[in-house]
Protein backbone atom coordinates (compact mmCIF):
# COMPACT_ATOMS: atom_id res chain seq x y z
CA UNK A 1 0.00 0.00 0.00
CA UNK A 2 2.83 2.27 0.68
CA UNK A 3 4.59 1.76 -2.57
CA UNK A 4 1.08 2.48 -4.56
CA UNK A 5 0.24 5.58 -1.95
CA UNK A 6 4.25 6.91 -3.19
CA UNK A 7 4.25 6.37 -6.64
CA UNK A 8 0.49 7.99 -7.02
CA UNK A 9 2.39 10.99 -4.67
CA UNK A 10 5.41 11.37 -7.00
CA UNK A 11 2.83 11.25 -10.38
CA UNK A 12 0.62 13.83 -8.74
CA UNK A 13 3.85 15.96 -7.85
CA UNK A 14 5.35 16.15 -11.19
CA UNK A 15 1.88 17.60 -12.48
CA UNK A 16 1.04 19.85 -10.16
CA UNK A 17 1.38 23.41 -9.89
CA UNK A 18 2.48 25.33 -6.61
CA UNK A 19 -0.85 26.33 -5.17
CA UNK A 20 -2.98 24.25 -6.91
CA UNK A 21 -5.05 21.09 -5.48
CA UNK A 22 -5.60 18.09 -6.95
CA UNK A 23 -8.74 16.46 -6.14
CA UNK A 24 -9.61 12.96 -7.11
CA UNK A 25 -11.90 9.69 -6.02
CA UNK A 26 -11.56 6.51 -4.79
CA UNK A 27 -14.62 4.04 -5.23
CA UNK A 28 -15.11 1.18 -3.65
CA UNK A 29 -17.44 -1.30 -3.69
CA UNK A 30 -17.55 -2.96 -0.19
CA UNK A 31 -19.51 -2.27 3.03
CA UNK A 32 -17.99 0.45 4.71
CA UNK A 33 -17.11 -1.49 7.92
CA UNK A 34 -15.23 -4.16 5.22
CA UNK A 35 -11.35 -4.23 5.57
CA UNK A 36 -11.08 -2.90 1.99
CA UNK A 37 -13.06 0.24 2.35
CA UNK A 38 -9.96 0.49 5.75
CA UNK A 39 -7.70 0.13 3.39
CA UNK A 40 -9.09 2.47 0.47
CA UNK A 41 -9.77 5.60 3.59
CA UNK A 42 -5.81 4.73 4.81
CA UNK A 43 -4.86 5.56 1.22
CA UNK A 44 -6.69 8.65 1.04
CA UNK A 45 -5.02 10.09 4.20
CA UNK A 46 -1.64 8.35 3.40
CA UNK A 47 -1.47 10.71 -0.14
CA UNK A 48 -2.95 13.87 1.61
CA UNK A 49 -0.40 13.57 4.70
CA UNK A 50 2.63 12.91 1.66
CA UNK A 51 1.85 15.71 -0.63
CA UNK A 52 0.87 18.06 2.63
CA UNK A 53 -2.48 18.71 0.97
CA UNK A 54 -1.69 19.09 -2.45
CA UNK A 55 -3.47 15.56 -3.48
CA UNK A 56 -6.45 15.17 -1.90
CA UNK A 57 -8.29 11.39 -2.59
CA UNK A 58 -12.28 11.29 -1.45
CA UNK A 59 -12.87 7.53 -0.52
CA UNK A 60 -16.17 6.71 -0.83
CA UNK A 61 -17.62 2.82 0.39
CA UNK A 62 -20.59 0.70 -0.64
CA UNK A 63 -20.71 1.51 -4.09
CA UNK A 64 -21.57 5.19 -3.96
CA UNK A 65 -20.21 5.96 -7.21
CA UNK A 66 -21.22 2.77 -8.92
CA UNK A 67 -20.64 -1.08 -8.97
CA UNK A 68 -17.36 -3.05 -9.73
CA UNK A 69 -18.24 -2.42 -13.70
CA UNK A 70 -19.23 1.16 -13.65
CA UNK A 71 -16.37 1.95 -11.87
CA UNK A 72 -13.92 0.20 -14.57
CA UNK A 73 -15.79 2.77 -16.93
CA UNK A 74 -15.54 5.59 -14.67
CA UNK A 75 -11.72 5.06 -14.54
CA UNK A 76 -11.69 5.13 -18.47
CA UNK A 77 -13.79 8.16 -18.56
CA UNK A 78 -11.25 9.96 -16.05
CA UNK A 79 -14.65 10.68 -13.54
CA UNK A 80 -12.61 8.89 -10.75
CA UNK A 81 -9.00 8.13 -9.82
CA UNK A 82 -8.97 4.65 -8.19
CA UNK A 83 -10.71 2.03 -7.34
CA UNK A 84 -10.61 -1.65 -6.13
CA UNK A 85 -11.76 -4.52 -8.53
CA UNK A 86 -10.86 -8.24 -9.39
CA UNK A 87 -9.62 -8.94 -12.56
CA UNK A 88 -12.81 -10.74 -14.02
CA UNK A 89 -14.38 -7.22 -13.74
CA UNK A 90 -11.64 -6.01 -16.27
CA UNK A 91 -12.43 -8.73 -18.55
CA UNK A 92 -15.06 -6.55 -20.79
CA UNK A 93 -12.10 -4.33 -21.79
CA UNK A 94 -9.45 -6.58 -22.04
CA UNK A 95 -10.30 -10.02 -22.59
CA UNK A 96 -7.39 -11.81 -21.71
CA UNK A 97 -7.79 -10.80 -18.17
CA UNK A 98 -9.62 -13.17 -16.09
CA UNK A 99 -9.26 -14.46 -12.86
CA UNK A 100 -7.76 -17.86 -14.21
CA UNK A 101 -5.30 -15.82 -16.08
CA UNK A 102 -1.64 -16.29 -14.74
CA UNK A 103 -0.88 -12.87 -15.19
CA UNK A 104 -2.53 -9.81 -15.41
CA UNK A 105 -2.10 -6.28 -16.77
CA UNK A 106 -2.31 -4.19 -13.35
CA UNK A 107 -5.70 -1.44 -13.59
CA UNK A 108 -4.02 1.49 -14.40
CA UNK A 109 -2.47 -0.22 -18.01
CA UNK A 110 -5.58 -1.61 -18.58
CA UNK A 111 -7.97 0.91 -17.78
CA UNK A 112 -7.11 4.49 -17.65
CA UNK A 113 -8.02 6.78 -20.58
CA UNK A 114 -6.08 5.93 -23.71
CA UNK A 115 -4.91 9.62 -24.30
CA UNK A 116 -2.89 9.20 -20.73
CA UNK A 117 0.45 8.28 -21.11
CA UNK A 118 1.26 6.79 -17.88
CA UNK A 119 4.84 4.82 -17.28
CA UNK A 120 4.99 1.35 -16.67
CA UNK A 121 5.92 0.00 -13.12
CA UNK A 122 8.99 -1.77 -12.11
């Protein structure tokens, strides 16, 4: 989590200007009592406390902004920033993703915007 929390820091600090705030969502899809929605509310904090308020991440729980599939199609549409799915939700969009694959393109090759240019991880 703290790998994913620095790298979104250190893409949201090249692109950012001085005294302006970035503002993005997280969806989720779980209960908000459910150890992923924990997880998804740490990672908002953990990238405003980073970038000291420059990023700030809204989590939202219990599919406030949509189910697993709308929010695969939010991501593409650049309405939200993140959010947690398995890999048979990505299947529509790429279909070689499933949950029997043995490998997997992670979300953010997969599903962001094609007019993004975003680096691959190491």
């Amino acid at each position: 989590m703290e790998r994913l929390a620095f790298a979104t820091v250190a893409l949201f600090a090249t692109i950012a200007s001085a005294n302006a705030q970035i503002v993005t969502k997280y969806s989720g899809i779980q209960p908000i009592e459910h150890p992923s929605s924990y997880a998804e509310k740490y990672f908002a904090e953990e990238v405003g406390l980073l970038t000291k308020g420059t990023v700030k991440v809204e989590a939202y729980a219990n599919t406030q902004l949509g189910d697993a599939v709308a929010n695969v199609q939010s991501i593409r549409n650049g309405t939200i920033g993140f959010t947690t799915v398995s890999a048979s939700n990505l299947s529509k969009w790429k279909p070689k993703v499933s949950r029997s694959s043995p490998t997997w393109t992670p979300v953010h090759a997969t599903c962001l915007p094609r007019r993004r240019s975003i680096p691959p991880t190491t």
